[in-house]
Protein backbone atom coordinates (compact mmCIF):
# COMPACT_ATOMS: atom_id res chain seq x y z
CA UNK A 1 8.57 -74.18 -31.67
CA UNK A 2 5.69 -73.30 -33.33
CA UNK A 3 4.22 -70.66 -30.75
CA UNK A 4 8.02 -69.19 -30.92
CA UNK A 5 7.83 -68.60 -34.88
CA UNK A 6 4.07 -66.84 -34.18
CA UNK A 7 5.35 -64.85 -31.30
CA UNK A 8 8.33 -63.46 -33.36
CA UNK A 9 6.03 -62.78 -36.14
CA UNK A 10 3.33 -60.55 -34.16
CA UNK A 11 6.41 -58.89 -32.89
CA UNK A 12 7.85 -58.45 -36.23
CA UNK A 13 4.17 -56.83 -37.48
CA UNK A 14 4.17 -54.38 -34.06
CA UNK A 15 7.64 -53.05 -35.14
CA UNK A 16 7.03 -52.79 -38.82
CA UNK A 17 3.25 -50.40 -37.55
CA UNK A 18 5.48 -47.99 -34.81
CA UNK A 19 8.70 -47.87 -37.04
CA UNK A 20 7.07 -44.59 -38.90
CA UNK A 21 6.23 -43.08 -35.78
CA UNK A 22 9.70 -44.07 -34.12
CA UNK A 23 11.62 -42.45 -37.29
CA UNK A 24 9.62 -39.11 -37.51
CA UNK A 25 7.83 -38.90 -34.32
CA UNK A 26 3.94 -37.27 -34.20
CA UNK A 27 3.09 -35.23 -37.24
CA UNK A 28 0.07 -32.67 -36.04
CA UNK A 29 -2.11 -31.73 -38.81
CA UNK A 30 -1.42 -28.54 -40.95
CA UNK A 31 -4.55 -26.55 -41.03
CA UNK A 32 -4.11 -22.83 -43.00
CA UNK A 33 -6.12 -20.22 -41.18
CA UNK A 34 -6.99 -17.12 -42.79
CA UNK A 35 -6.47 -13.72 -40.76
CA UNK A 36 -9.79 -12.27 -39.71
CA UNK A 37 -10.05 -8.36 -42.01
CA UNK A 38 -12.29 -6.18 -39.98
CA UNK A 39 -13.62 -3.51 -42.14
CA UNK A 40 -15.13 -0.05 -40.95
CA UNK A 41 -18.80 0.14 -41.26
CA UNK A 42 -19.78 2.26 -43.98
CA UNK A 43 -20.67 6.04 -43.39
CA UNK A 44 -24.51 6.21 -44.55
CA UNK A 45 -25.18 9.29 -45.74
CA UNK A 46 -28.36 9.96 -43.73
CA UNK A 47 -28.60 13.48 -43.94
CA UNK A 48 -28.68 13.62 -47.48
CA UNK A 49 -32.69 15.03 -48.04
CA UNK A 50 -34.84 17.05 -48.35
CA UNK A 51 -37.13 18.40 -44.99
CA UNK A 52 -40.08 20.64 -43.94
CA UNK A 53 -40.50 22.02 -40.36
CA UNK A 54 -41.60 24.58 -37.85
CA UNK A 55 -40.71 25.90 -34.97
CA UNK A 56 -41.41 27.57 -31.81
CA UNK A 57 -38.98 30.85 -30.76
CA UNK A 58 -38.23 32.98 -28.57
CA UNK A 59 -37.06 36.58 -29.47
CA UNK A 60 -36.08 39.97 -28.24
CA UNK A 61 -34.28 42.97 -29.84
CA UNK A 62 -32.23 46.42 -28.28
CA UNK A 63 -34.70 48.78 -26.65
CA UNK A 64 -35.62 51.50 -29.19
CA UNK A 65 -34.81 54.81 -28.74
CA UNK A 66 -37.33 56.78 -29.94
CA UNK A 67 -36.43 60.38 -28.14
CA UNK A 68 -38.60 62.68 -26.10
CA UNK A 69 -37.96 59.46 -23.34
CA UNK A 70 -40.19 56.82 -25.30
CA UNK A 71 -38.69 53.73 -25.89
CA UNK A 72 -39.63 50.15 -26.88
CA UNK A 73 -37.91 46.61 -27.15
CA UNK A 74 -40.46 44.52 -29.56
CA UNK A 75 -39.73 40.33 -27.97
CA UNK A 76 -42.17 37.64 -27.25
CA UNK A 77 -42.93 33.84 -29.01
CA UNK A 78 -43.48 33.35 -32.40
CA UNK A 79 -44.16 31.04 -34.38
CA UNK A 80 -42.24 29.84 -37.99
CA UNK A 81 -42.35 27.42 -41.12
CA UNK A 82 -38.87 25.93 -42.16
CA UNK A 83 -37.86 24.21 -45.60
CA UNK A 84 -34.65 22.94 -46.96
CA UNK A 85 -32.57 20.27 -48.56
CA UNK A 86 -28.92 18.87 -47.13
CA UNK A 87 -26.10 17.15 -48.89
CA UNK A 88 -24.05 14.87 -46.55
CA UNK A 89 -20.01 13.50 -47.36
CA UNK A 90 -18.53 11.74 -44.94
CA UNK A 91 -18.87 13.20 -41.89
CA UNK A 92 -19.77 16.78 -43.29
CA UNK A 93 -23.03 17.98 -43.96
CA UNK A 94 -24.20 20.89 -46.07
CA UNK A 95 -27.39 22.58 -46.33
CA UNK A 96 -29.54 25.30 -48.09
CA UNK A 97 -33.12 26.70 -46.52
CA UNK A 98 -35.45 29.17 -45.63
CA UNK A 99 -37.77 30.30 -42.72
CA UNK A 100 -40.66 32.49 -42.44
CA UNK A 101 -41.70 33.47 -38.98
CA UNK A 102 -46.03 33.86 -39.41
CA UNK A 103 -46.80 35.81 -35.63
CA UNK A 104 -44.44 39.05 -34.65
CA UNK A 105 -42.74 40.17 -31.67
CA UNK A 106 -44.13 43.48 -30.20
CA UNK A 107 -43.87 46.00 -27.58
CA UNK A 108 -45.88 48.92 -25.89
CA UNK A 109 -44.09 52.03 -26.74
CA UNK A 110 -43.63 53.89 -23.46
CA UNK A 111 -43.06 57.13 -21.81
CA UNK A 112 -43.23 58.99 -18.70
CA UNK A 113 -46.47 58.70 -18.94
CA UNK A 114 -46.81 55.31 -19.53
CA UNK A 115 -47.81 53.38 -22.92
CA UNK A 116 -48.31 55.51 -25.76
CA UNK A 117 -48.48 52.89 -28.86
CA UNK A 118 -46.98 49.83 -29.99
CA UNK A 119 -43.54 48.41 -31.75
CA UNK A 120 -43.39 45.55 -34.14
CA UNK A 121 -40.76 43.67 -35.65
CA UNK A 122 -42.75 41.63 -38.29
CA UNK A 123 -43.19 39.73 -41.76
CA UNK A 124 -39.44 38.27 -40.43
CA UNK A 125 -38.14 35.99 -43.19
CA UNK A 126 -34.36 34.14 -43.27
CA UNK A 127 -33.17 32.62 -46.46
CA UNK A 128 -29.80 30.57 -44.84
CA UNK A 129 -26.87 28.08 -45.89
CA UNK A 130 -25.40 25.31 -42.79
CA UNK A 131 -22.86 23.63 -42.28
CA UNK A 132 -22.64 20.53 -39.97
CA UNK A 133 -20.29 17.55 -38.24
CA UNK A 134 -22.31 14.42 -38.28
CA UNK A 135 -21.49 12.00 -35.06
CA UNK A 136 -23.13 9.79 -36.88
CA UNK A 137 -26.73 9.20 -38.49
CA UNK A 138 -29.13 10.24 -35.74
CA UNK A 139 -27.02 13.62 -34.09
CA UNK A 140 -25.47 16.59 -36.13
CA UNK A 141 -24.25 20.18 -34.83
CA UNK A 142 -23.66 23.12 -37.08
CA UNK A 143 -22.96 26.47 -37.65
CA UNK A 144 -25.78 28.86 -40.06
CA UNK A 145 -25.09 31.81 -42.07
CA UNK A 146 -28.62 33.53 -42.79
CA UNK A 147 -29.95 36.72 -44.63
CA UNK A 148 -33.25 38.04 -42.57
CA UNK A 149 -35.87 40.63 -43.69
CA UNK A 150 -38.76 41.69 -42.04
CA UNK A 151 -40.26 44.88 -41.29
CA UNK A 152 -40.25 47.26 -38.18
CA UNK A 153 -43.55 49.50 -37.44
CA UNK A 154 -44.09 51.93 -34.76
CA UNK A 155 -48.11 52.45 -34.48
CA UNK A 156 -49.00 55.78 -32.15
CA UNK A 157 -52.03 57.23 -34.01
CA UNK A 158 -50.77 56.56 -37.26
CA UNK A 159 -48.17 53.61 -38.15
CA UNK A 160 -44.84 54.44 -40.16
CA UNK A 161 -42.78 51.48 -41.11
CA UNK A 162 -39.19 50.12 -42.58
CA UNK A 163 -37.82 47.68 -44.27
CA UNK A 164 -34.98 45.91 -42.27
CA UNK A 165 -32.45 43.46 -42.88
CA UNK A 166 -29.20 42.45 -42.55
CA UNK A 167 -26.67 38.98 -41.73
CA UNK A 168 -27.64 36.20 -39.76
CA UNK A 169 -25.30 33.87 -37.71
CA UNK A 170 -26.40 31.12 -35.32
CA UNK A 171 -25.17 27.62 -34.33
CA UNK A 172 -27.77 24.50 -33.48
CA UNK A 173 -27.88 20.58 -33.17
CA UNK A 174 -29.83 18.44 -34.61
CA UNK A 175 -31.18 14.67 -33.72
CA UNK A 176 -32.89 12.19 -35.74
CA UNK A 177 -35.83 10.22 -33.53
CA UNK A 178 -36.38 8.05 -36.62
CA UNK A 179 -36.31 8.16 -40.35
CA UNK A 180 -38.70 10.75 -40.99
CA UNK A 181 -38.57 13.09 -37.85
CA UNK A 182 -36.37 15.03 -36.32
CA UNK A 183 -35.97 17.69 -33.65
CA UNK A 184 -33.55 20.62 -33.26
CA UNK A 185 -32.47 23.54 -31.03
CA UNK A 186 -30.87 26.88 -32.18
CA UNK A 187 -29.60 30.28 -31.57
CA UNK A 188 -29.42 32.76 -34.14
CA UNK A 189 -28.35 36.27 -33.90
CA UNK A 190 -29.27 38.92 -36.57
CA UNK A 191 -27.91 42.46 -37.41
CA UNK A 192 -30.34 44.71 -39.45
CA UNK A 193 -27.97 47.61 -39.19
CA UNK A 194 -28.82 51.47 -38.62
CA UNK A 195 -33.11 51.72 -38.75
CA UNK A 196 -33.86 55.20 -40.33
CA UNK A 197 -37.19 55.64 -38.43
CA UNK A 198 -35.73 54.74 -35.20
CA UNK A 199 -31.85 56.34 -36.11
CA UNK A 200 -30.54 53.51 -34.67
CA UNK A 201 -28.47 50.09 -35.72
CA UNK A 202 -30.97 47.27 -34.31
CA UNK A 203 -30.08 43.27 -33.65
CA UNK A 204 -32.50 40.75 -32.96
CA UNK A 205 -31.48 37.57 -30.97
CA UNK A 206 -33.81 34.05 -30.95
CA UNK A 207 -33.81 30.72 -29.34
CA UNK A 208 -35.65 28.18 -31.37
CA UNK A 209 -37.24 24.82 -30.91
CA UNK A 210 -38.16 23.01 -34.01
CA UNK A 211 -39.22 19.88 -35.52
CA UNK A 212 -38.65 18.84 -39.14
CA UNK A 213 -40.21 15.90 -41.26
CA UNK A 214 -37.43 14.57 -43.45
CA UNK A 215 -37.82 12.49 -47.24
């Protein structure tokens, strides 16, 4: 009798434990998860500076006409010392500068009987705004809108000379190696209009490999 009464009361207890379980069956846990925000990186303005460079170019003008069948085209490397400051928003990138090319490009003046004197296109200076796309903080292509001066001598005994000058367009790229340096390539094309001494409009075209440390 007495293991009945324990044997009802242990299954009593066991009913009493499972009857919350039987009434609302499992309850999983409620955990709140938050959604994940991804948020753009940040465009650094990198460009935003000021730089000093040089490069090395290569440049070539129209032959010269200079009658009685003598005619020159002054081209050849030079050399030149760049300067300038850029503003960067966003993607865009503005810039103001200047370049002074410190060698010439020259030419024999020549005839039917062969060289008779010398062209040169010299003392070439460019004072220039940019504008630019930035990929992102190490590459940048844009477009340059110049003003060039220089001077243009023909030397055969004595030398007469001109002022020239005129609009400069050209279009580069740009790459940072590193914080401080940076390398670029460019074409620029220059129109220094109708050259009294000549009687001629003259253009110069260049190709230009630079370097530039940036701060």
């Amino acid at each position: 009798m007495k293991m009945i009464r324990t044997t009802a009361l242990a299954t009593s207890l066991a009913m009493l434990a499972a009857a919350p379980a039987l009434a609302g069956g499992y309850v999983a846990p409620v955990v709140d998860v938050e959604p994940v925000v991804v948020t753009p990186a940040p465009i650094i303005a990198a460009w935003t500076g000021g730089y000093v460079g040089a490069n090395l170019n290569y440049g070539k003008t129209d032959t010269l006409d200079l009658g009685d069948g003598f005619s020159a085209r002054p081209d050849g490397a030079n050399g030149a010392l760049r300067a300038g400051y850029d503003w960067q928003r966003g993607n865009g990138v503005f810039g103001l500068g200047a370049e002074y090319n410190f060698t010439k490009y020259k030419d024999d003046i020549t005839g039917v009987d062969g060289p008779d004197g010398e062209a040169r296109l010299k003392d070439l200076g460019m004072v220039f705004a940019r504008a630019g796309y930035a990929f992102n903080d190490q590459t940048m292509a844009y477009g340059l809108l110049g003003y060039s001066h220089g001077k243009l001598e023909l030397a055969n005994g004595t030398t007469i000379s001109e002022t020239v000058k005129g609009p400069t367009l050209g279009i580069g790229a740009e790459h940072r190696f590193n914080e401080n340096w940076s390398g670029y390539a460019e074409y620029a094309h220059t129109r220094f209009g109708t050259v009294d001494i000549v009687d001629q409009k003259v253009k110069l075209d260049q190709v230009k490999l630079g370097v530039n440390f940036r701060f």
